[in-house]
C-alpha atoms as a PDB file:
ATOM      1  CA  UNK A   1      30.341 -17.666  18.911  1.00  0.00           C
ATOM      2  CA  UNK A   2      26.739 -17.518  19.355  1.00  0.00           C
ATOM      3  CA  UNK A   3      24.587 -14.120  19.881  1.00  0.00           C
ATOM      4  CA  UNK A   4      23.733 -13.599  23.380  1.00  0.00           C
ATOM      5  CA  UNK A   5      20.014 -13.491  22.071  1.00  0.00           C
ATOM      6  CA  UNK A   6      20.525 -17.141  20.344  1.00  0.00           C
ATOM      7  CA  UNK A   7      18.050 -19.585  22.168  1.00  0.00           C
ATOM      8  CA  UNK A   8      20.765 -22.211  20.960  1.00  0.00           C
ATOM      9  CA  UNK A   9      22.743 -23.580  23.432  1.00  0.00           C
ATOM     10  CA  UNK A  10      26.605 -24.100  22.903  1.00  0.00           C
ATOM     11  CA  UNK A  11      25.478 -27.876  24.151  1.00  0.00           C
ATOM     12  CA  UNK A  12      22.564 -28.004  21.657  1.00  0.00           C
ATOM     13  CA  UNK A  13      25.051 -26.652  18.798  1.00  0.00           C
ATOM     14  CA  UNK A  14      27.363 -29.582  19.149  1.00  0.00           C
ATOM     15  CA  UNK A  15      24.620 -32.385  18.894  1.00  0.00           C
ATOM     16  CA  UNK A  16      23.049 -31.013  15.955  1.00  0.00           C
ATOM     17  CA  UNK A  17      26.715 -30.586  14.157  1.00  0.00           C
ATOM     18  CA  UNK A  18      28.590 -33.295  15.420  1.00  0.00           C
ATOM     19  CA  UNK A  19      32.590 -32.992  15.132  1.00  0.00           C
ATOM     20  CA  UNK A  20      33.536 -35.304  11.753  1.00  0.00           C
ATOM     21  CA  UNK A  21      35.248 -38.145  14.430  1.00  0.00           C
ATOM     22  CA  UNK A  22      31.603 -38.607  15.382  1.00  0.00           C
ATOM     23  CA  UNK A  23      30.461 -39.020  12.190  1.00  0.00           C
ATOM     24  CA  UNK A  24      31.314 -43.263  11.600  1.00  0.00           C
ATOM     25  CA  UNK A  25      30.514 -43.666   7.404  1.00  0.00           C
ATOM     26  CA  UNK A  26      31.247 -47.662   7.844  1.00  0.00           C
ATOM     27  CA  UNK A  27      28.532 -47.746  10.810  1.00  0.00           C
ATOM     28  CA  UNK A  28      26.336 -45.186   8.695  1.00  0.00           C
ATOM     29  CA  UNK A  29      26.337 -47.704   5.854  1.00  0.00           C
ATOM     30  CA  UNK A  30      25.820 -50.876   7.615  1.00  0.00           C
ATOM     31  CA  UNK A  31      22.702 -48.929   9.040  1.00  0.00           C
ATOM     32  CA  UNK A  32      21.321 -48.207   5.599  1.00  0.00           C
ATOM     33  CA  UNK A  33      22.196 -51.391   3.782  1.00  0.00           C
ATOM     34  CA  UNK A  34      20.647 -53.416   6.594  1.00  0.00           C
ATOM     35  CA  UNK A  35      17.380 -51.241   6.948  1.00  0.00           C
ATOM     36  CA  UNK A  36      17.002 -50.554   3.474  1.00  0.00           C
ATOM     37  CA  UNK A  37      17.620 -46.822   3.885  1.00  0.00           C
ATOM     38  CA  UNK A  38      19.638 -44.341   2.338  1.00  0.00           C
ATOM     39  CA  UNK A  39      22.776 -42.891   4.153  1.00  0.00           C
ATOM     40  CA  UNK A  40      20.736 -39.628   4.933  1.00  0.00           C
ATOM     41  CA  UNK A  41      18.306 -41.573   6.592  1.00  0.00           C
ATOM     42  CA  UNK A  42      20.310 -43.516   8.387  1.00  0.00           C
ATOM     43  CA  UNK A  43      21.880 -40.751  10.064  1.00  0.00           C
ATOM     44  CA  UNK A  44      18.844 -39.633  11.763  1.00  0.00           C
ATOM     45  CA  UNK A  45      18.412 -43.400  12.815  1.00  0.00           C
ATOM     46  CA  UNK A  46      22.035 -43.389  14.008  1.00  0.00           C
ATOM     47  CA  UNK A  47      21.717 -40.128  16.159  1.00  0.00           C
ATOM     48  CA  UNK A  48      18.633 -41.572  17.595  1.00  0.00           C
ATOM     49  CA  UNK A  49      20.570 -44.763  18.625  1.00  0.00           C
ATOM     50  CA  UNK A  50      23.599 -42.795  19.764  1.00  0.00           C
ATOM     51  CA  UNK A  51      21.642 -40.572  21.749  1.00  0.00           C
ATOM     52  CA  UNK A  52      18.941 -43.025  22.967  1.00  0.00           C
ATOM     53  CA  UNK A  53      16.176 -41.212  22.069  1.00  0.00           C
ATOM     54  CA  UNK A  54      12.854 -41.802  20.186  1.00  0.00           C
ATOM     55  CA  UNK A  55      12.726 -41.010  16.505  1.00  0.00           C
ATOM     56  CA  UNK A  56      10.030 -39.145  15.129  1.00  0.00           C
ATOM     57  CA  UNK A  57       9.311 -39.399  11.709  1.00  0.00           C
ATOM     58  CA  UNK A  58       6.466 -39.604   9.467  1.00  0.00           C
ATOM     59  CA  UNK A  59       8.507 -41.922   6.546  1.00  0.00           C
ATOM     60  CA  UNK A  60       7.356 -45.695   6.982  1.00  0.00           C
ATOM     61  CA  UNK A  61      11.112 -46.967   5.942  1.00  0.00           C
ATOM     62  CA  UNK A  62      12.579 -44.954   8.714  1.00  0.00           C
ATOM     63  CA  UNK A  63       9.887 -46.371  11.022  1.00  0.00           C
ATOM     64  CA  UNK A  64      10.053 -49.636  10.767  1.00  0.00           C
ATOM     65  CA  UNK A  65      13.881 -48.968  10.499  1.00  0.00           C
ATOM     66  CA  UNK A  66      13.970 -47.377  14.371  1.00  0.00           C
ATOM     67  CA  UNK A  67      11.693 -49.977  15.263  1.00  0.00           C
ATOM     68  CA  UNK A  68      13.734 -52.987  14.396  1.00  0.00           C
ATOM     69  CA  UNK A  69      17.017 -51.626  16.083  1.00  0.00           C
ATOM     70  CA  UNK A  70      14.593 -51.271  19.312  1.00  0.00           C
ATOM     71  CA  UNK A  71      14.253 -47.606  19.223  1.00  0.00           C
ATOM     72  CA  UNK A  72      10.607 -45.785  20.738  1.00  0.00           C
ATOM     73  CA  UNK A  73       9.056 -44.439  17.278  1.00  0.00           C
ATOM     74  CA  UNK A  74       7.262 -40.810  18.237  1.00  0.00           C
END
């Protein structure tokens, strides 16, 4: 339970710590293996995709990355 003073949402909570049947490890490594990117990276590209939003990112790998799977790079 979060403190009534938390500026976390319960909503906000649940994005940023998906439940494990969220979590896909076969999707998560055909992401890296076909960007080039490591599994950790790829699961910032994947919660971009899953929750169409733009990425933002400073790392050229995980820019190009977003950009070829048709994702807005911030």
């Amino acid at each position: 339970m979060l403190p009534s003073s938390s500026p976390f949402s319960p909503g906000l909570i649940s994005i940023l710590h998906p439940s494990p049947a969220i979590l896909d490890l076969p999707r998560l490594t055909s992401l890296a293996q076909r960007n080039n990117l490591t599994t950790y990276d790829a699961s910032y590209l994947d919660l971009a995709i899953r929750l169409a939003a733009p990425l933002a990112t400073l790392d050229d790998a995980l820019r190009k990355a977003a950009l070829a799977e048709g994702l807005p790079v911030l």
